[in-house]
N, C-alpha and C. Protein backbone atom coordinates (compact mmCIF):
# COMPACT_ATOMS: atom_id res chain seq x y z
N UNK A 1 125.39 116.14 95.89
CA UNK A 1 124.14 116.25 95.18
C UNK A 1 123.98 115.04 94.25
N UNK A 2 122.99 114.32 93.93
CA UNK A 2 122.22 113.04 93.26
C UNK A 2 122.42 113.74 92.09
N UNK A 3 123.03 112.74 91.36
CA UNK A 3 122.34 113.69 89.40
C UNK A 3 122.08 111.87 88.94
N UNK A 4 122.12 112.30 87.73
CA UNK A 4 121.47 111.42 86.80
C UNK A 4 121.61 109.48 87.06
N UNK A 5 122.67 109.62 86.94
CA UNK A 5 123.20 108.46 87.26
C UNK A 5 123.22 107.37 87.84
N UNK A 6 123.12 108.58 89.48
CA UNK A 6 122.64 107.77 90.71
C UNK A 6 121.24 107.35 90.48
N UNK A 7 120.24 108.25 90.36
CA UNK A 7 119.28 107.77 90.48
C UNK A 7 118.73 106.47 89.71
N UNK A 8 119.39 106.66 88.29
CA UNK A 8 119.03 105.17 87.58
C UNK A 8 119.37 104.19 87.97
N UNK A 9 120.69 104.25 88.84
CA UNK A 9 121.18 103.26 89.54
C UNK A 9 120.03 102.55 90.21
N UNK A 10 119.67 103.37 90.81
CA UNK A 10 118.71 102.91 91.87
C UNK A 10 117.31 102.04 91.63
N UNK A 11 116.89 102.76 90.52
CA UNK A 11 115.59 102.41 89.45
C UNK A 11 116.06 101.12 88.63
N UNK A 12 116.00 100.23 89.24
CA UNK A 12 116.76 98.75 88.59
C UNK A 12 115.87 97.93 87.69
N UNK A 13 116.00 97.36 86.57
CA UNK A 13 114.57 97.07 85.79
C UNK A 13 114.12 98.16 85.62
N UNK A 14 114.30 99.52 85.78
CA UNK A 14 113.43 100.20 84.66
C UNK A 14 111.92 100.78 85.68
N UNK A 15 111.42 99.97 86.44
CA UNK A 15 110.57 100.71 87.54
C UNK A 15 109.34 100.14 87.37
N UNK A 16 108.80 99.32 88.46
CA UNK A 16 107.44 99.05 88.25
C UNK A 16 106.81 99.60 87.19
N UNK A 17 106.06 99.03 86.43
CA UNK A 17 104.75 99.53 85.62
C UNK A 17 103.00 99.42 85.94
N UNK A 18 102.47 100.10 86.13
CA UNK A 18 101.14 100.23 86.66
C UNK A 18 100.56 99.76 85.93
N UNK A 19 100.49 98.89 84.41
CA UNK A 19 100.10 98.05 83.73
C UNK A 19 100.72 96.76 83.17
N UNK A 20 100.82 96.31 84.53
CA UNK A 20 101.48 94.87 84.35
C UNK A 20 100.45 94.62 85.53
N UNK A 21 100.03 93.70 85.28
CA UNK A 21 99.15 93.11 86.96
C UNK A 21 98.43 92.28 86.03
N UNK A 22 98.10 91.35 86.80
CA UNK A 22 96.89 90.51 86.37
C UNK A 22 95.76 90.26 88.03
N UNK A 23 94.55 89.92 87.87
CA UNK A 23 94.06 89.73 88.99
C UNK A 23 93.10 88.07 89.02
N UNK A 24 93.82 87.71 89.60
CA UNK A 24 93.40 86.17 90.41
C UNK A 24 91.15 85.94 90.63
N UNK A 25 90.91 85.47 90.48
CA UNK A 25 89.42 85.70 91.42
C UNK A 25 88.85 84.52 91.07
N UNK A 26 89.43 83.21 92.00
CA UNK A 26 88.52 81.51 92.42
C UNK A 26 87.09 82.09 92.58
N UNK A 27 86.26 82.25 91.74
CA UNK A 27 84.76 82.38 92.35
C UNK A 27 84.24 81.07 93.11
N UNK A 28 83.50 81.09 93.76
CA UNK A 28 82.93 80.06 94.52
C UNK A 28 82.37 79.06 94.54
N UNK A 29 81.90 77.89 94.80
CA UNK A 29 81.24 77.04 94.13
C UNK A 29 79.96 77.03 93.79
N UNK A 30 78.98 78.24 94.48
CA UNK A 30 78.15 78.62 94.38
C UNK A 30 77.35 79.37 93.65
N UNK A 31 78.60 80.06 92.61
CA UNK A 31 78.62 80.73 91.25
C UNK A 31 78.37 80.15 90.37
N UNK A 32 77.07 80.51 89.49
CA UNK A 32 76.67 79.82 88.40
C UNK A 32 77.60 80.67 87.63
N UNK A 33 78.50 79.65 86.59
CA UNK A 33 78.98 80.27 85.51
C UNK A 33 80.63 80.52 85.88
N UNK A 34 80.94 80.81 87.32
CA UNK A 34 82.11 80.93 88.26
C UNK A 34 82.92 80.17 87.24
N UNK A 35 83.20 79.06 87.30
CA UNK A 35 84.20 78.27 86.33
C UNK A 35 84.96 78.78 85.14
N UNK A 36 83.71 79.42 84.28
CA UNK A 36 84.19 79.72 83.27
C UNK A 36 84.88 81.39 83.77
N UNK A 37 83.88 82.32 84.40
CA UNK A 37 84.45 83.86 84.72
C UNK A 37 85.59 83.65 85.54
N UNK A 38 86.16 82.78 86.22
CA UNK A 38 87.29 82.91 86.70
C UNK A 38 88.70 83.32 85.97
N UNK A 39 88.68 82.65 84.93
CA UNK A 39 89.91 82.64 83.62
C UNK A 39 89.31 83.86 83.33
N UNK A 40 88.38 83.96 82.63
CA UNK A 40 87.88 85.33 81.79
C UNK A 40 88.24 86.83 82.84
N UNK A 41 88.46 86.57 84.12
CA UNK A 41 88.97 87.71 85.01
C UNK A 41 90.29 88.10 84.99
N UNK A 42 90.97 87.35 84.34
CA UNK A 42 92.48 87.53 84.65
C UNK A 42 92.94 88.39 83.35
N UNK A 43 91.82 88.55 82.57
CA UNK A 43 92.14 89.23 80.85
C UNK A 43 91.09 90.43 81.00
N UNK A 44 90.06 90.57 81.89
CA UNK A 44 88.88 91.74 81.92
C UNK A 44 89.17 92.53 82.65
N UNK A 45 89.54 92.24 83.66
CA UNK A 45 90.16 93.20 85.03
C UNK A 45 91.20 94.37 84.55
N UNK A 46 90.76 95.44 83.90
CA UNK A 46 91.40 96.36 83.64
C UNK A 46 91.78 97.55 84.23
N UNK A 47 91.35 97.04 85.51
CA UNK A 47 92.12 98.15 86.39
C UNK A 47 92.06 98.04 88.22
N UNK A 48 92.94 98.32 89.06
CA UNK A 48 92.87 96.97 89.93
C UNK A 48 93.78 98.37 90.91
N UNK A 49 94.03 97.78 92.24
CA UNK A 49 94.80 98.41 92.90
C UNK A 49 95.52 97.58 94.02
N UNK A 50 96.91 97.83 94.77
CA UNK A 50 97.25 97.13 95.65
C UNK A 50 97.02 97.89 96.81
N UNK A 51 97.01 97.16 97.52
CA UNK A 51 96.22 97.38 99.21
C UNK A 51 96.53 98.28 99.81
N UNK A 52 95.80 99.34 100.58
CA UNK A 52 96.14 100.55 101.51
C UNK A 52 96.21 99.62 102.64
N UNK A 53 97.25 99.85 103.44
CA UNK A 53 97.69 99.87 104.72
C UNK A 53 97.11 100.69 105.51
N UNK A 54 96.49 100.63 106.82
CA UNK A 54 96.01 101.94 107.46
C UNK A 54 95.89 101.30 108.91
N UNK A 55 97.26 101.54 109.77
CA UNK A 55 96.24 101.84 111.33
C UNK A 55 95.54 102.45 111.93
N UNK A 56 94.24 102.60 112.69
CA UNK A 56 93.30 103.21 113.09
C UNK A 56 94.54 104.20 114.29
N UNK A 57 94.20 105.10 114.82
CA UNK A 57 94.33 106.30 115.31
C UNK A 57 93.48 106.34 116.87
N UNK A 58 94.35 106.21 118.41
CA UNK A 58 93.59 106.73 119.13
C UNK A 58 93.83 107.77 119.74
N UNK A 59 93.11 108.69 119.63
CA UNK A 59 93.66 110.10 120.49
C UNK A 59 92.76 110.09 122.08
N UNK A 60 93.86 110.60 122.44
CA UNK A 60 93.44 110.83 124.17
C UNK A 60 93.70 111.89 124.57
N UNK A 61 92.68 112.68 125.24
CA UNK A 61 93.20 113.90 125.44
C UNK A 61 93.48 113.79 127.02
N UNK A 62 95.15 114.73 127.09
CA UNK A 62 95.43 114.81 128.38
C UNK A 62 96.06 116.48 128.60
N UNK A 63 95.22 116.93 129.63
CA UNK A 63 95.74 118.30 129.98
C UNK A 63 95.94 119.03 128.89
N UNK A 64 95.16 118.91 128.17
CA UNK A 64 95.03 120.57 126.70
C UNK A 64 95.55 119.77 125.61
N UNK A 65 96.01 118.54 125.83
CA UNK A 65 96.71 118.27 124.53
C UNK A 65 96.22 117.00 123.98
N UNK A 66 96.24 116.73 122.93
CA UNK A 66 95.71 114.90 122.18
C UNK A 66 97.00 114.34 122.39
N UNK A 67 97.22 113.06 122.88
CA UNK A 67 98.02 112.17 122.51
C UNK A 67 97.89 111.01 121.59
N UNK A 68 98.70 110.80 121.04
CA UNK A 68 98.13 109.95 119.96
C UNK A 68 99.10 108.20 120.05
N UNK A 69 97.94 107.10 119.86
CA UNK A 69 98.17 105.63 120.77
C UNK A 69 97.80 105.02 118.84
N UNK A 70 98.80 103.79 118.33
CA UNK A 70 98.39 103.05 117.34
C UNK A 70 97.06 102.66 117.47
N UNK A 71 96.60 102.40 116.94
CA UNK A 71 94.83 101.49 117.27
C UNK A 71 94.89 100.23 116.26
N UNK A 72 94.06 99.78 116.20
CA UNK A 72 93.79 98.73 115.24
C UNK A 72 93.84 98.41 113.93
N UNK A 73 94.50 97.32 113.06
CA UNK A 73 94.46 97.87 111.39
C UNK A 73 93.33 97.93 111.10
N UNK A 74 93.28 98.38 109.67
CA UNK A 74 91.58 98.89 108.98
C UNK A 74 91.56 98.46 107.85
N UNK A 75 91.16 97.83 106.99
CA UNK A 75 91.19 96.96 105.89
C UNK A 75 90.00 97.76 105.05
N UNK A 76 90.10 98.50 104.00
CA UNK A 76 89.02 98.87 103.26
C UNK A 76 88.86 98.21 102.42
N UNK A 77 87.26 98.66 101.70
CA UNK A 77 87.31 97.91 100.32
C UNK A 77 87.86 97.69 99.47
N UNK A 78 88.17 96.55 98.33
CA UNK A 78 89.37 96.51 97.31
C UNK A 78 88.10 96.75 95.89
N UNK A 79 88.86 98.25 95.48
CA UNK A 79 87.80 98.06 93.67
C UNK A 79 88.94 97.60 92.89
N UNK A 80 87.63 97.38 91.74
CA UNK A 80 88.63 96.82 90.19
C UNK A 80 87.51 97.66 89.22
N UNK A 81 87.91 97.77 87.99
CA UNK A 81 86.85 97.64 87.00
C UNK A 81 87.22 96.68 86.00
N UNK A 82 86.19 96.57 85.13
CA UNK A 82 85.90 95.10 84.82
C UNK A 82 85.92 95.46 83.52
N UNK A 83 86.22 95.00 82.18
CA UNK A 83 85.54 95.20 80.92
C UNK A 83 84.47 94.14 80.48
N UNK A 84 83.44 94.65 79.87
CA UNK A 84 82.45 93.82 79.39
C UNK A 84 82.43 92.70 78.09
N UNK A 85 82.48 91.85 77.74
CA UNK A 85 82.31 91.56 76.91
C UNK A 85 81.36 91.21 76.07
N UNK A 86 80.77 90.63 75.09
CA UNK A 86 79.16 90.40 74.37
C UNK A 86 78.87 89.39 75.22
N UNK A 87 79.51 88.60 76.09
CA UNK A 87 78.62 86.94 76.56
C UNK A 87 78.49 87.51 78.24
N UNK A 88 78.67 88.80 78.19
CA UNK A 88 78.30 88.90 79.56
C UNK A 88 78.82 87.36 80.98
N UNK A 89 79.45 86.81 80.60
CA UNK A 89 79.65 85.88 81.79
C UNK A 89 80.55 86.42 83.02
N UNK A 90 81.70 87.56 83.34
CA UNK A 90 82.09 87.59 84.11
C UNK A 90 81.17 88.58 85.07
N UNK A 91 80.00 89.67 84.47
CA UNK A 91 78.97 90.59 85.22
C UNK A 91 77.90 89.44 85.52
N UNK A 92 77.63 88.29 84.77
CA UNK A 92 76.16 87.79 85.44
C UNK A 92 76.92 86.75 86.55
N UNK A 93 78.05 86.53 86.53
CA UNK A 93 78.84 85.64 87.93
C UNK A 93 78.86 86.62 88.64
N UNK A 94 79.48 87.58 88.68
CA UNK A 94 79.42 88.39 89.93
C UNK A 94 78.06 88.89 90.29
N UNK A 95 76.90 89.28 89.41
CA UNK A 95 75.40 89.36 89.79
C UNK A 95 75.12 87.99 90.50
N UNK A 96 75.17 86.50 90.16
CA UNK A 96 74.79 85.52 90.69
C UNK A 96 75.13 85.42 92.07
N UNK A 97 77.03 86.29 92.32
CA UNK A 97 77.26 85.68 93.86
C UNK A 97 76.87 87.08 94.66
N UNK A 98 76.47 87.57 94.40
CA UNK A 98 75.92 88.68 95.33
C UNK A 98 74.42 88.35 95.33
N UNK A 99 73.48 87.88 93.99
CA UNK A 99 72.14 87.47 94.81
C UNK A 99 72.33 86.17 95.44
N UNK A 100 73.75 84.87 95.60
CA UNK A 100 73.50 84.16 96.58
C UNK A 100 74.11 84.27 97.24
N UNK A 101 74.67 86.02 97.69
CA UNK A 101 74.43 86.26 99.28
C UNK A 101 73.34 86.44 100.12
N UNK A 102 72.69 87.30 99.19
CA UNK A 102 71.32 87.75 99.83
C UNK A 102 70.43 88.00 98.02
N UNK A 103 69.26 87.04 98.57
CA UNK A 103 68.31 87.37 97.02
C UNK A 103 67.66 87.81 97.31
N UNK A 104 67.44 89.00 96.27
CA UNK A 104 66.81 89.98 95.72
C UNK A 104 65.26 90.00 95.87
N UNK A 105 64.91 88.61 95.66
CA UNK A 105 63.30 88.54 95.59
C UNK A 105 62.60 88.10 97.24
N UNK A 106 63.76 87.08 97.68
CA UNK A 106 63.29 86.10 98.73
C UNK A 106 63.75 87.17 100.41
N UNK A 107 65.22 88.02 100.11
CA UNK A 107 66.10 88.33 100.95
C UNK A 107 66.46 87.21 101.65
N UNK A 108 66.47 85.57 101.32
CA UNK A 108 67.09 84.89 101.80
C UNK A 108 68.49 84.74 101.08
N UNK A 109 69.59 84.03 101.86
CA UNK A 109 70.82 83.93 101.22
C UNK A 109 71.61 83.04 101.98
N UNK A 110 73.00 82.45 101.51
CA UNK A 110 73.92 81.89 101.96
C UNK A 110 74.07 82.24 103.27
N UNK A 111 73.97 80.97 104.56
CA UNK A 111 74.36 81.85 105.55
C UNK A 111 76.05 81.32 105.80
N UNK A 112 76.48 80.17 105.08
CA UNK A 112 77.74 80.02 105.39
C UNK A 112 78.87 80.80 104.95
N UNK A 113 79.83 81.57 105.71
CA UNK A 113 80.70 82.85 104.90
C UNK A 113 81.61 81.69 104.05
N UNK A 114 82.12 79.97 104.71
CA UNK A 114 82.73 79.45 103.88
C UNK A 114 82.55 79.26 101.87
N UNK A 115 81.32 79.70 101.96
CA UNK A 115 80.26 79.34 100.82
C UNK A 115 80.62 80.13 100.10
N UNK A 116 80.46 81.62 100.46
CA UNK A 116 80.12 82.24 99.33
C UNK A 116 81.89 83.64 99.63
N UNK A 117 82.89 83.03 100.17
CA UNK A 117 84.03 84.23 100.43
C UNK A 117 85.50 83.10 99.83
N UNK A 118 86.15 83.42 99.01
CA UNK A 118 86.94 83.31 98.48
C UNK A 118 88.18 84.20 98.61
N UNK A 119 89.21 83.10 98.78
CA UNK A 119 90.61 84.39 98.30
C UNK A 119 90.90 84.96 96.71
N UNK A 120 91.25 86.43 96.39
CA UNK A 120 91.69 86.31 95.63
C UNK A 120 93.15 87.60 95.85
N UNK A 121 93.95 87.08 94.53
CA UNK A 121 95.53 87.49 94.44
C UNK A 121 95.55 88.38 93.38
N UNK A 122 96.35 89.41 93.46
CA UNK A 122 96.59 90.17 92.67
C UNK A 122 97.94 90.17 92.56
N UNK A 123 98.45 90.47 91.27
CA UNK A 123 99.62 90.07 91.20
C UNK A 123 100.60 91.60 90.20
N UNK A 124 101.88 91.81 91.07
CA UNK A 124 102.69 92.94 90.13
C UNK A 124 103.28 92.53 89.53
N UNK A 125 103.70 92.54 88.22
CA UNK A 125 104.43 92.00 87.17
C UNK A 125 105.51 92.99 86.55
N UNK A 126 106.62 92.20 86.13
CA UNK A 126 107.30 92.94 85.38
C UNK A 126 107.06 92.91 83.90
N UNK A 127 108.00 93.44 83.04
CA UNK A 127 107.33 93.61 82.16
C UNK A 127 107.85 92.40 80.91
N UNK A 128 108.46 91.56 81.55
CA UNK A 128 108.18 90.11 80.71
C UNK A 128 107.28 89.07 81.63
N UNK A 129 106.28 89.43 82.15
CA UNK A 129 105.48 88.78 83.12
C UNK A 129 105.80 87.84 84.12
N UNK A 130 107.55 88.30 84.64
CA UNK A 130 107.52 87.57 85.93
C UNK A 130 106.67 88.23 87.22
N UNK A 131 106.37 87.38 87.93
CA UNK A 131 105.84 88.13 89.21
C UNK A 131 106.65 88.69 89.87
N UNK A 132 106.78 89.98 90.50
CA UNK A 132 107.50 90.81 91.48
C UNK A 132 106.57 91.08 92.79
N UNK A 133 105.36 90.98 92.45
CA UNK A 133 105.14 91.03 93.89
C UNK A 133 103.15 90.29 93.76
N UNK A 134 103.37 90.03 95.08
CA UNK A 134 101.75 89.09 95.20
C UNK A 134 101.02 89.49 96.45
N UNK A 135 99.76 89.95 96.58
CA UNK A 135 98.89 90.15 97.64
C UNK A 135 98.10 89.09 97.54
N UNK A 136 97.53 88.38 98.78
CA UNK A 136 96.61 87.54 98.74
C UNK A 136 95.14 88.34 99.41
N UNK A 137 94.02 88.26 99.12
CA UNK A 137 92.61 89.36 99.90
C UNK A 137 91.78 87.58 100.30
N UNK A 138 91.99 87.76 102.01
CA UNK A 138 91.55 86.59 102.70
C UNK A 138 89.80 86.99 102.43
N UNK A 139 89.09 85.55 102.30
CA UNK A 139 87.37 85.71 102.69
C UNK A 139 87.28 87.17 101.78
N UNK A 140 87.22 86.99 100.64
CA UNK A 140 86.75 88.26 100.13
C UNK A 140 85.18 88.00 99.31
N UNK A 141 84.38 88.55 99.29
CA UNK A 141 82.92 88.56 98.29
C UNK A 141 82.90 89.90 97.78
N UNK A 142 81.91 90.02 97.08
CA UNK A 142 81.31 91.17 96.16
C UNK A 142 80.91 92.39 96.68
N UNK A 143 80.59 93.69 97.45
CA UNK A 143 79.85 94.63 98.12
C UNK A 143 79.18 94.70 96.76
N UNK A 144 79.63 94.86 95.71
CA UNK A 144 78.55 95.95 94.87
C UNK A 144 79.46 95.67 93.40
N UNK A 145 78.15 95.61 92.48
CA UNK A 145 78.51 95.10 91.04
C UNK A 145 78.00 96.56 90.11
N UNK A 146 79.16 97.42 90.08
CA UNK A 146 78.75 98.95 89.84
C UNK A 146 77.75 99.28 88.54
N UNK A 147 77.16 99.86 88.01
CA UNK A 147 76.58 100.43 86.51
C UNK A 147 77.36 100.32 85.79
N UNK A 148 76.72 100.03 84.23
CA UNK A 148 77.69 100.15 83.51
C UNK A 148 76.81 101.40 82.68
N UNK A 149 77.68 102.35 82.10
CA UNK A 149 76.90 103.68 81.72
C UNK A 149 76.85 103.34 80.35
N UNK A 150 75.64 103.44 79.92
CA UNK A 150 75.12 103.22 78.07
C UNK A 150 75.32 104.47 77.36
N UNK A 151 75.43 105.13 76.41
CA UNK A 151 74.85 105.82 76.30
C UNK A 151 75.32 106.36 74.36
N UNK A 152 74.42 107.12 73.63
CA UNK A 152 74.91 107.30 72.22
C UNK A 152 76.01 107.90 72.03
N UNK A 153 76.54 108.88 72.87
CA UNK A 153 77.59 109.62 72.60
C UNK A 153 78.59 108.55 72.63
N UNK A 154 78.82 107.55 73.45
CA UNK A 154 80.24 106.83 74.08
C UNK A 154 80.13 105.95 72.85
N UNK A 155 80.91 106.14 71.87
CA UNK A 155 81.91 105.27 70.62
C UNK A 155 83.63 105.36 70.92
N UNK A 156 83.59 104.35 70.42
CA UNK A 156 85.08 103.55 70.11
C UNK A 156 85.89 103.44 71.43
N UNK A 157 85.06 102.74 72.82
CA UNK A 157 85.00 102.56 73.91
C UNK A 157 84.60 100.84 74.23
N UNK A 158 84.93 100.28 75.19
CA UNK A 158 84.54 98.79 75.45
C UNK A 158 84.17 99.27 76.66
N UNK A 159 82.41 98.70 77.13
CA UNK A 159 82.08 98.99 78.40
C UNK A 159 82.86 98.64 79.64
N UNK A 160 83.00 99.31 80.50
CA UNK A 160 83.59 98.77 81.39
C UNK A 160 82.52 99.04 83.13
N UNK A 161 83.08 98.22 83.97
CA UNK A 161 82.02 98.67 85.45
C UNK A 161 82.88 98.72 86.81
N UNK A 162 82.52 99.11 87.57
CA UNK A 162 83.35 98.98 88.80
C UNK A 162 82.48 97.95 89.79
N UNK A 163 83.99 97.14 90.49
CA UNK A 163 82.99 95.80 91.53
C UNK A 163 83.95 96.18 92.97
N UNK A 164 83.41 96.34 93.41
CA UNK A 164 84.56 96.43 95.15
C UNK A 164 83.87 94.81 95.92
N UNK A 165 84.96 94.79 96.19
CA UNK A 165 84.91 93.67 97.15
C UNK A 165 85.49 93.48 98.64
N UNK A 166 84.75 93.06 99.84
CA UNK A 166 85.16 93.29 100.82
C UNK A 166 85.52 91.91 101.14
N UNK A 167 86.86 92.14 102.53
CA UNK A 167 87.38 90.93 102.79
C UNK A 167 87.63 91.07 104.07
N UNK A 168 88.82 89.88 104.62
CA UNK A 168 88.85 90.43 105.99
C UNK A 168 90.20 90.60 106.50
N UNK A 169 91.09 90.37 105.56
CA UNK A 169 92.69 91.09 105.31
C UNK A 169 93.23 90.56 104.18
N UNK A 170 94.47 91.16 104.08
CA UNK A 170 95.29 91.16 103.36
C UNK A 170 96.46 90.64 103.15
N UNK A 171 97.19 89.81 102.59
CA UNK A 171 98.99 89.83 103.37
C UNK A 171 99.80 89.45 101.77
N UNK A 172 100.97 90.13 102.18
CA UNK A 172 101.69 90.17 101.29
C UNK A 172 102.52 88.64 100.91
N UNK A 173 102.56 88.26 99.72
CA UNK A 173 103.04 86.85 99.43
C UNK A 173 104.77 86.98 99.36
């Protein structure tokens, strides 16, 4: 039987912490303001996740029964939420590269994906900020630059919003 001991053994450093991460995000060159919200992302990004793995699933049915065949990987969206600050620059960069995917007024937009899709890295940290582990998110842009909720009741709170971003994989550094 495992008792105490062993297991700390095992738990080396003490154990990942789910608040150590920082998150990477080169905005594009196409981003007004990008320059500056890039740095300002690596201190706002207050909450972030590392990548689900998922192979797709094929079932076949043979004689009464499903068999089941790997299928293809599946890459979902990656969210974060964001905190706001008074100069608004890291929400009106991410508003800028989503209307120059597609604008709002014209529905014209970027048609080059080189243009407007960027890598970005997220990074696990220990807890004197070496890196322990690194994802890179290939060709990633914006899906959606979430609400941020106003309201009188919410004191002694810093706004915060949710942004998912889609890409077209993932790989571990």
């Amino acid at each position: 039987m495992a008792d105490i001991t062993q297991f700390k053994a095992q738990m080396l450093t003490g154990g990942a912490r789910p608040n150590q991460f920082k998150c990477i995000i080169a905005f594009p060159g196409i981003v007004s303001g990008g320059g500056i919200a890039g740095p300002k992302m690596e201190f706002l990004a207050r909450a972030a996740s590392l990548p689900e793995s998922m192979v797709g699933d094929i079932a076949v049915p043979y004689r009464g029964r499903v068999v089941h065949f790997a299928g293809e990987r599946e890459f979902q969206p990656w969210n974060i939420e964001v905190y706001t600050d008074n100069d608004f620059v890291v929400r009106s960069a991410l508003e800028d590269w989503v209307n120059k995917i597609q604008n709002a007024s014209t529905t014209n937009g970027i048609l080059e994906p080189l243009a407007y899709q960027t890598d970005i890295q997220v990074y696990q940290l220990d807890r004197n900020d070496a890196i322990v582990k690194k994802y890179n998110f290939k060709d990633a842009y914006p899906l959606s630059v979430g609400a941020i909720q106003l309201s009188w009741d919410m004191t002694n709170q810093i706004e915060a919003y949710p942004v998912a971003f889609q890409y077209n994989y993932w790989e571990p550094v």
